[in-house]
N, C-alpha and C. Protein backbone atom coordinates (compact mmCIF):
# COMPACT_ATOMS: atom_id res chain seq x y z
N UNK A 1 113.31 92.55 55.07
CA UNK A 1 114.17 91.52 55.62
C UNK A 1 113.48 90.16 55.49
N UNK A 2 114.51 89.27 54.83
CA UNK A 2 113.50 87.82 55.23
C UNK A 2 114.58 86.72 55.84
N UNK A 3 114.36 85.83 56.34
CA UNK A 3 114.98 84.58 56.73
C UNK A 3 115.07 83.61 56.13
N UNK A 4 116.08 82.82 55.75
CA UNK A 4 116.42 81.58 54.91
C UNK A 4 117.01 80.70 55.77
N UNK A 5 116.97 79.14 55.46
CA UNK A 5 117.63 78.44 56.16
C UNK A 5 118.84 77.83 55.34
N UNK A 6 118.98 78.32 54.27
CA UNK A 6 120.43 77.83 53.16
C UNK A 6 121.17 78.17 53.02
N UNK A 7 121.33 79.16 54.10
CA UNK A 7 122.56 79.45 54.50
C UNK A 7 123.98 79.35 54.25
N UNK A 8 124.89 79.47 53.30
CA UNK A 8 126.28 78.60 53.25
C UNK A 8 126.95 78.94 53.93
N UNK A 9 128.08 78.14 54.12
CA UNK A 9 129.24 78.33 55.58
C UNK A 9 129.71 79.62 55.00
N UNK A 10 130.16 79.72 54.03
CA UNK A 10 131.60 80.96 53.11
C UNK A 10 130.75 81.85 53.81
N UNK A 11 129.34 82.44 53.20
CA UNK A 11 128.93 83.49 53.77
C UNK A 11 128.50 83.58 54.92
N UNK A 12 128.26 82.52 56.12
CA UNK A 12 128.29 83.14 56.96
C UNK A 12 129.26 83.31 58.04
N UNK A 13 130.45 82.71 57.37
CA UNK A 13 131.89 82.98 58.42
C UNK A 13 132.28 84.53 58.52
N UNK A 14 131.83 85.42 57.38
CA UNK A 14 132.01 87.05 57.31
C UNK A 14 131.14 87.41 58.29
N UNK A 15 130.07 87.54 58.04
CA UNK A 15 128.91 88.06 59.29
C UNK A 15 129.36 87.45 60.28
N UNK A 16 129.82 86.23 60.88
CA UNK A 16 129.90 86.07 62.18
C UNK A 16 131.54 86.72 62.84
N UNK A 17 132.64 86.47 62.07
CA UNK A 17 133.86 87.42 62.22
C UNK A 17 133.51 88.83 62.18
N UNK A 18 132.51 89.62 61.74
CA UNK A 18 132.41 91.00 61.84
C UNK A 18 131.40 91.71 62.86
N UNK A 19 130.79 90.67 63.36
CA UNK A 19 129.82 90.69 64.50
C UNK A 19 130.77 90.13 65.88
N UNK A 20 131.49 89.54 65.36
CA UNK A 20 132.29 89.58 67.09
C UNK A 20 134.08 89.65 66.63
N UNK A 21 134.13 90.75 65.64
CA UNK A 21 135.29 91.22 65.82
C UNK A 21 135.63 91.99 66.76
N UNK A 22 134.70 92.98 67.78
CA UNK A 22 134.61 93.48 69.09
C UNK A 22 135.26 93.30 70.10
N UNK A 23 135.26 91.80 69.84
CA UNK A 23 135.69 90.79 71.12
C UNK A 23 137.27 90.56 70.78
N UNK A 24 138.01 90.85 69.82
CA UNK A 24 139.25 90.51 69.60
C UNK A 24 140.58 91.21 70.35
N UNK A 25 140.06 92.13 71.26
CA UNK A 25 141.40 92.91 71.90
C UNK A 25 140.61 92.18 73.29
N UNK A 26 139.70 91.77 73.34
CA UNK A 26 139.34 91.43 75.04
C UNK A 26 140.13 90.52 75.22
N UNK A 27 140.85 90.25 76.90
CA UNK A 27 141.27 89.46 77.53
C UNK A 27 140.90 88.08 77.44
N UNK A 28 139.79 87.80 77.12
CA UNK A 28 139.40 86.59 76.53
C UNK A 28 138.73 86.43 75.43
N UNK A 29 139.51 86.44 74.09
CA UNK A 29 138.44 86.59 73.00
C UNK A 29 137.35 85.73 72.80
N UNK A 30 136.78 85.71 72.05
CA UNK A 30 135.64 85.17 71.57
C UNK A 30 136.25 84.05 70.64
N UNK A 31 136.44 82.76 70.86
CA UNK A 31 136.49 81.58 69.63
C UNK A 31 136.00 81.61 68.54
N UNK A 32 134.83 82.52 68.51
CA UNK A 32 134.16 82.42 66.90
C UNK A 32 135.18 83.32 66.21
N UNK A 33 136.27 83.71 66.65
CA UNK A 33 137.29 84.58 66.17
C UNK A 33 138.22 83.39 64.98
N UNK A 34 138.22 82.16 65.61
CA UNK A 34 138.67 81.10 65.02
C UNK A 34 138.44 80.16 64.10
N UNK A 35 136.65 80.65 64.07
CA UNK A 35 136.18 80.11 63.28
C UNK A 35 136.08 80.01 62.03
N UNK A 36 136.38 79.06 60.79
CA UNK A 36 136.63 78.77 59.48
C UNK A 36 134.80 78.37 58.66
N UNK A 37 135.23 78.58 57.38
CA UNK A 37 134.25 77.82 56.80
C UNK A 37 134.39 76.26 56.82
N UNK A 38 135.03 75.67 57.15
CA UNK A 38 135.34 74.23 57.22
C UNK A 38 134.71 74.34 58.21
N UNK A 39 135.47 74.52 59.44
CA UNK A 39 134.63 74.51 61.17
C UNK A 39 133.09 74.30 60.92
N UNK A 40 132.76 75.18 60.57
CA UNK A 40 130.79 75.29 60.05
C UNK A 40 130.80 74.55 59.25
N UNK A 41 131.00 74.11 58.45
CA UNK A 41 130.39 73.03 57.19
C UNK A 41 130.76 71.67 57.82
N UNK A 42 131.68 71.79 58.70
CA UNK A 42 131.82 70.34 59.65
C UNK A 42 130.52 70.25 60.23
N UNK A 43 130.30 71.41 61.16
CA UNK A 43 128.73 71.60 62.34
C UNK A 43 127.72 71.34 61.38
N UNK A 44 128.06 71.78 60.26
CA UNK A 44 126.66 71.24 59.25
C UNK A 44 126.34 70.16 59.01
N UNK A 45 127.69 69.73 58.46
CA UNK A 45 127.33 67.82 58.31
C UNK A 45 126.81 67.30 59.59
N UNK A 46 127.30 67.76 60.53
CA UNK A 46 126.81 66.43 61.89
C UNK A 46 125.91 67.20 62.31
N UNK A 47 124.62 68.19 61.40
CA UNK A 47 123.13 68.74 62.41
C UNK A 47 123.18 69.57 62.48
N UNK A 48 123.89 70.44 62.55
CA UNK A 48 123.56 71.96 63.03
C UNK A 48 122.86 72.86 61.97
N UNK A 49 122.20 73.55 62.42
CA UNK A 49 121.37 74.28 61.24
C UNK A 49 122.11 75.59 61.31
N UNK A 50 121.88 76.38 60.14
CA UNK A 50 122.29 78.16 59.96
C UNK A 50 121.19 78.53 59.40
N UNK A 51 120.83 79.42 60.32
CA UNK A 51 119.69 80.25 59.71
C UNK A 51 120.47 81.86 59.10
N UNK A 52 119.46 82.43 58.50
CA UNK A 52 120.46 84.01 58.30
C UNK A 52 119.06 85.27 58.11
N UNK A 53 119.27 85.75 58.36
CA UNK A 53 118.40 87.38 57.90
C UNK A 53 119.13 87.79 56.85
N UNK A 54 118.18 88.41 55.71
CA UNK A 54 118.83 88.69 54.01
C UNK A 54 118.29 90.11 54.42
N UNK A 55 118.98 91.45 54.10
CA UNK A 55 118.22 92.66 53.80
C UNK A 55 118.49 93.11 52.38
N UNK A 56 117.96 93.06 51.23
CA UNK A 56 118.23 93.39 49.95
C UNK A 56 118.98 92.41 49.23
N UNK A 57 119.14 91.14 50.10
CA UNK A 57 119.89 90.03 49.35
C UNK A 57 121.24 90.40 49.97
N UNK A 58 121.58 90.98 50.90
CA UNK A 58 122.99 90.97 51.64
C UNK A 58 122.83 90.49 52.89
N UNK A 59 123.56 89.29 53.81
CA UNK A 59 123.53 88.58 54.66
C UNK A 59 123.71 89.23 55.75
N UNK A 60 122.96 90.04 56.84
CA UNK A 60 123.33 90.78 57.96
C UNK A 60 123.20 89.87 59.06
N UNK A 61 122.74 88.69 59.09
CA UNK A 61 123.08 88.17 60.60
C UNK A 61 122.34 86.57 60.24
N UNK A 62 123.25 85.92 61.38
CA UNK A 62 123.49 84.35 61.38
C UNK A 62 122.62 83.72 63.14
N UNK A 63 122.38 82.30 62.54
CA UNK A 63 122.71 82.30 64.17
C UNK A 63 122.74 80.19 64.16
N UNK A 64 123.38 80.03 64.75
CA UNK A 64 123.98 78.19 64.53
C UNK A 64 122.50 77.88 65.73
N UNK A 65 121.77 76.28 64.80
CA UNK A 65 121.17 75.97 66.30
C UNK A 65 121.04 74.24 65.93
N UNK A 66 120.54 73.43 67.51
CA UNK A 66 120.88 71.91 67.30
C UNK A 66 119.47 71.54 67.63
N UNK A 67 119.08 70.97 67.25
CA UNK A 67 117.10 70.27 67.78
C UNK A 67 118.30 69.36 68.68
N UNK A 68 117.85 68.99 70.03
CA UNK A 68 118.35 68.46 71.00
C UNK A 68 116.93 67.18 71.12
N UNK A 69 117.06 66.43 71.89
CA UNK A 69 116.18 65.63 72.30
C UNK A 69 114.50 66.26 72.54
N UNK A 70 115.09 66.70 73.69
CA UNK A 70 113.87 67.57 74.20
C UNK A 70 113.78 68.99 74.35
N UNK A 71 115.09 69.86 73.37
CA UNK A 71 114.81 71.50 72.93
C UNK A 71 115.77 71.50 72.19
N UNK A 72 116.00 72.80 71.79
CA UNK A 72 116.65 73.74 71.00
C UNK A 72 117.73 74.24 71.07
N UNK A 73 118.76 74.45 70.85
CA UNK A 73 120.18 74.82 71.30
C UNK A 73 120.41 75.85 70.66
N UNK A 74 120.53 77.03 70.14
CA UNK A 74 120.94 78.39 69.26
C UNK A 74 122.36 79.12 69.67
N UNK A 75 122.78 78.63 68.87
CA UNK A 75 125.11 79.51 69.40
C UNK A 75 125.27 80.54 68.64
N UNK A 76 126.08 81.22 68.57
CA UNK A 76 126.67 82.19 67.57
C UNK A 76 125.72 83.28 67.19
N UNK A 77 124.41 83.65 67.94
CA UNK A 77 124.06 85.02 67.20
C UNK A 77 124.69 85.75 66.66
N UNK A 78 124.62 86.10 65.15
CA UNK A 78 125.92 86.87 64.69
C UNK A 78 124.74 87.96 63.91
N UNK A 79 125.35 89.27 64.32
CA UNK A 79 124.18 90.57 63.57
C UNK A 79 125.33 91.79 63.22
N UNK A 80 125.46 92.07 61.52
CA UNK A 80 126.33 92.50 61.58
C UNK A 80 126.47 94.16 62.48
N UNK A 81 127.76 94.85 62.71
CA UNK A 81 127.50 95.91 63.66
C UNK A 81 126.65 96.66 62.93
N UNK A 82 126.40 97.50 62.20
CA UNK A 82 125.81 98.18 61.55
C UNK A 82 123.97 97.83 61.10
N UNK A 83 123.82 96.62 61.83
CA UNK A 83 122.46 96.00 61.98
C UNK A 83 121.83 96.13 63.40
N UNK A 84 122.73 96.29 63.97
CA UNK A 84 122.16 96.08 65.49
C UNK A 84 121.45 96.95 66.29
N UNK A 85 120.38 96.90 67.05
CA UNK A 85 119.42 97.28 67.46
C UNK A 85 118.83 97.49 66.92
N UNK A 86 118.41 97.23 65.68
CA UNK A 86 117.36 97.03 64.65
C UNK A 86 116.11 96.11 65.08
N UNK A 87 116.00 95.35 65.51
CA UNK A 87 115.60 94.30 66.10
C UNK A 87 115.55 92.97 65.23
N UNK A 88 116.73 92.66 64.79
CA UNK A 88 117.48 91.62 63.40
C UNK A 88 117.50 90.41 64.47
N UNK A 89 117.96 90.94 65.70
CA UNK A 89 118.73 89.23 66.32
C UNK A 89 116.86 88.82 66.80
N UNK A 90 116.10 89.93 67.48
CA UNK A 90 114.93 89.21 68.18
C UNK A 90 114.41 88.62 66.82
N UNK A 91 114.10 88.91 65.56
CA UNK A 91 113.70 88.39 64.26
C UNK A 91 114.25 86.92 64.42
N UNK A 92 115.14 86.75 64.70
CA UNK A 92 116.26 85.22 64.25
C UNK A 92 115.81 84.65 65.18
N UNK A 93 115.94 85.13 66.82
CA UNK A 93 115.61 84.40 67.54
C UNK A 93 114.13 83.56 67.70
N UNK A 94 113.41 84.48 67.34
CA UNK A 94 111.58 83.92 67.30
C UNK A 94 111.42 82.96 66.04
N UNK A 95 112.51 83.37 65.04
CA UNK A 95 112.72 82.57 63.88
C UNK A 95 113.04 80.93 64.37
N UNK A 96 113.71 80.79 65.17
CA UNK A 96 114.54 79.85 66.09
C UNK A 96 113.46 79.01 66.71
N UNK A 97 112.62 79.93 67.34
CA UNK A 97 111.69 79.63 68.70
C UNK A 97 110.57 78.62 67.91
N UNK A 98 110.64 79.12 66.17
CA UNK A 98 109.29 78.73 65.84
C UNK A 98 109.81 77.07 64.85
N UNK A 99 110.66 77.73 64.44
CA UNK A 99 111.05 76.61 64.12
C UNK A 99 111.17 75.10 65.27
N UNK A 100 111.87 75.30 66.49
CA UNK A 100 111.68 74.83 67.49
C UNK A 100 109.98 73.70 67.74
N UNK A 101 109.32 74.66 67.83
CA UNK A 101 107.47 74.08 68.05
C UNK A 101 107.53 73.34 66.70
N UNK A 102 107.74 73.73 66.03
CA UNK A 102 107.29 72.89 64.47
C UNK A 102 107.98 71.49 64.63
N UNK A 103 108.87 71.56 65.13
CA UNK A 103 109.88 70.41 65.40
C UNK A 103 109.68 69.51 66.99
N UNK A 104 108.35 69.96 68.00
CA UNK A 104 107.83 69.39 68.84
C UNK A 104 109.30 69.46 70.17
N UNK A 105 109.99 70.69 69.86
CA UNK A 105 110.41 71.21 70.90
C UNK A 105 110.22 72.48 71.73
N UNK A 106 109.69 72.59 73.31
CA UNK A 106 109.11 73.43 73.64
C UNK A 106 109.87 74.08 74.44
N UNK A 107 111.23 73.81 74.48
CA UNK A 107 112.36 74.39 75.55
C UNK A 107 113.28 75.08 74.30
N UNK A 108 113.78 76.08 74.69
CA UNK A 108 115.01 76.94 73.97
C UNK A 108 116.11 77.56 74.62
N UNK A 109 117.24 76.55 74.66
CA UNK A 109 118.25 77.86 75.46
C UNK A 109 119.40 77.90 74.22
N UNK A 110 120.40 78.58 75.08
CA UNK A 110 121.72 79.27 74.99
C UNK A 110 122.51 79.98 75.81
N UNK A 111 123.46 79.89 75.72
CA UNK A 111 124.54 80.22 76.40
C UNK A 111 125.49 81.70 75.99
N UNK A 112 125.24 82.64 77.42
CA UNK A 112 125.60 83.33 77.42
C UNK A 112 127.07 84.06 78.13
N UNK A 113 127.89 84.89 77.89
CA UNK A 113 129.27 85.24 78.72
C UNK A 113 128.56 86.02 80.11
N UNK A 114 128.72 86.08 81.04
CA UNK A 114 127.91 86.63 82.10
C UNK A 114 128.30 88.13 81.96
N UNK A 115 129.71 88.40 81.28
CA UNK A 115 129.65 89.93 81.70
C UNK A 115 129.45 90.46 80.18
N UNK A 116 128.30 90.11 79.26
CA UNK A 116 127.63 90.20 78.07
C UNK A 116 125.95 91.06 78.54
N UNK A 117 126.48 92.02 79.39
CA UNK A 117 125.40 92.39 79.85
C UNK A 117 123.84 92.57 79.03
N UNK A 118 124.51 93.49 77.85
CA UNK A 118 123.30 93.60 76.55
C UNK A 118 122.76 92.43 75.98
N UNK A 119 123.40 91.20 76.23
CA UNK A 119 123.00 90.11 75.50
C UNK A 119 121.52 89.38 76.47
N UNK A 120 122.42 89.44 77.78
CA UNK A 120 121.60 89.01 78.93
C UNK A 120 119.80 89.70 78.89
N UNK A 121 120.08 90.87 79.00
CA UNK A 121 118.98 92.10 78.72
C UNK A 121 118.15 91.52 77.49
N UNK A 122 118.96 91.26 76.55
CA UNK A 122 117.98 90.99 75.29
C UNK A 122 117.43 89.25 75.29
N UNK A 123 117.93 88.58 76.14
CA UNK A 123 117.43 87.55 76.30
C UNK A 123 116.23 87.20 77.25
N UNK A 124 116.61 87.96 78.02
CA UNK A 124 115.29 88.24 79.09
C UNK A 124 114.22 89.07 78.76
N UNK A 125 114.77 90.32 78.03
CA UNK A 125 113.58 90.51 77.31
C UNK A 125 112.71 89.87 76.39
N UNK A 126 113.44 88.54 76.17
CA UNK A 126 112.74 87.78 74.97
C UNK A 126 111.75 86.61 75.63
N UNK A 127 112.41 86.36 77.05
CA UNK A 127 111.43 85.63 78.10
C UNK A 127 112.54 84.51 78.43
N UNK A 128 113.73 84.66 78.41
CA UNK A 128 114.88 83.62 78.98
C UNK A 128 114.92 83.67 79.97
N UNK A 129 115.21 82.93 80.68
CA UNK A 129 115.58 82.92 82.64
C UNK A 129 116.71 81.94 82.39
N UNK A 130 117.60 82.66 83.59
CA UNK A 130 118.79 82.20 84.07
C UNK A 130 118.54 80.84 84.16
N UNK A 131 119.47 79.85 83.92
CA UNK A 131 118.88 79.02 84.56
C UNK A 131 119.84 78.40 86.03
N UNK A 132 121.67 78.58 85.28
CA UNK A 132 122.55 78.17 86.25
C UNK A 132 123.87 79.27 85.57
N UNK A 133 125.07 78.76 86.15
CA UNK A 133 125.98 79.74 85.91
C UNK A 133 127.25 78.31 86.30
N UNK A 134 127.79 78.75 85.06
CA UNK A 134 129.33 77.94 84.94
C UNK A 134 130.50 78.30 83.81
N UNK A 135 131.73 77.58 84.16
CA UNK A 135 132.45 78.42 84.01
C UNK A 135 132.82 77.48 82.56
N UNK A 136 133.18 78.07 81.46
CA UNK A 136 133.22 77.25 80.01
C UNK A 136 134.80 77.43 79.97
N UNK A 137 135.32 76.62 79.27
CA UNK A 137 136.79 76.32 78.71
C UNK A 137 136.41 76.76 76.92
N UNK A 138 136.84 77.59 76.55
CA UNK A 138 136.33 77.81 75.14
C UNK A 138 137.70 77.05 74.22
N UNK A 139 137.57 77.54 72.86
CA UNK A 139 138.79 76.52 71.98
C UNK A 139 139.71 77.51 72.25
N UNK A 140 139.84 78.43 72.76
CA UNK A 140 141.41 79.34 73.10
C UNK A 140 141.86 78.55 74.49
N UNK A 141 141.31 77.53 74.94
CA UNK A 141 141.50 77.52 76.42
C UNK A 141 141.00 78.67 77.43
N UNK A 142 140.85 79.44 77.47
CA UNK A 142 139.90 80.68 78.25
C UNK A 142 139.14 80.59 78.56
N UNK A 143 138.78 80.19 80.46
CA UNK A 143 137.82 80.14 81.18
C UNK A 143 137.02 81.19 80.78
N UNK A 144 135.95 80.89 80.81
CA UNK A 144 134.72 82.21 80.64
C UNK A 144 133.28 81.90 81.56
N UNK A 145 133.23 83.24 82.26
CA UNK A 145 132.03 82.92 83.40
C UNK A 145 130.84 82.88 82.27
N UNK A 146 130.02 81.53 82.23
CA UNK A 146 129.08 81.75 81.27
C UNK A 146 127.58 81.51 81.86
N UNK A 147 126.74 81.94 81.56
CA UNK A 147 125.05 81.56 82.08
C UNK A 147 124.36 80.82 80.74
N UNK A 148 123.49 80.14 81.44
CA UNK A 148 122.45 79.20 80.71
C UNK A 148 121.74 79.39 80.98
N UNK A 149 120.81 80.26 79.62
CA UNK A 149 119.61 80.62 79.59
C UNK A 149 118.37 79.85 79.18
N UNK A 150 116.88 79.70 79.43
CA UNK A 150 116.37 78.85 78.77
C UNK A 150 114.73 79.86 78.54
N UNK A 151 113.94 79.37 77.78
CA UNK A 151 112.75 79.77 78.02
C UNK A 151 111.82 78.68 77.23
N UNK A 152 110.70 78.25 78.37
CA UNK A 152 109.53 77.81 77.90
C UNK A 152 108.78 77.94 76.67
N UNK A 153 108.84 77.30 75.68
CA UNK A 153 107.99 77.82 74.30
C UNK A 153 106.41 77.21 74.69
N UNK A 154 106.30 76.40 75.23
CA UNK A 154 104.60 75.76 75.88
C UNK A 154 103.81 77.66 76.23
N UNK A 155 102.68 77.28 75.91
CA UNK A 155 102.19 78.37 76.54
C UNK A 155 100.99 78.50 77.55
């Protein structure tokens, strides 16, 4: 497996639609359900980075992030199903974390759905703490109870 940051939108609108196609019969889907290659190549032009994990040269997982002032912002973990629990997303994420320090940011969050229990688990296992809890308006309009996670990269 290796990590690239050249990511193109085309390919990673598949991995991220097939990583949260899951979410499409839930009561509140997931917006990245909506998401286009335009949408992302917009987030690209104005900053946003795409990182991806390659296994054999096939794209199994994405993840959108913003250098903020003073940290890191990371959206959309996308790992395709058939990748997961591999440990592909903690790969991306430390991928994230390091990139982060190189860039003289020592804070990292993201935002999680609160009843995303496995996500929560894998974020805390990664050293995230809660930080607050609010309620998001996503692009469907659909309140969603969400948490903000963060973790210290200083050591």
């Amino acid at each position: 497996m290796k990590i690239q940051t050249d990511i193109k939108a085309s390919d990673a609108i598949t991995v991220i639609h097939q990583a949260f196609k899951r979410y499409e019969t839930d009561p509140q889907p997931s917006s990245a359900l909506n998401e286009t290659e335009q949408t992302i190549q917009n987030e690209m032009n104005r900053g946003k980075k795409l990182f991806g994990v390659y296994d054999n040269e096939v794209l199994i997982a994405v993840v959108k992030c913003v250098l903020k002032e003073e940290y890191i912002y990371f959206s959309r973990l996308s790992v395709l199903p058939e990748n997961q629990g591999k440990g592909v997303a903690t790969k991306l994420i430390n991928f994230v974390e390091d990139y982060s320090l190189e860039n003289n940011r020592f804070v990292s969050t993201c935002k999680v759905r609160k009843s995303e229990e496995g996500n929560i688990a894998l974020y805390s296992k990664l050293g995230y703490e809660i930080v607050n809890e609010e309620i998001i308006v996503n692009a469907n309009g659909d309140e969603i109870p969400t948490l903000n996670m963060s973790k210290n990269l200083k050591s």
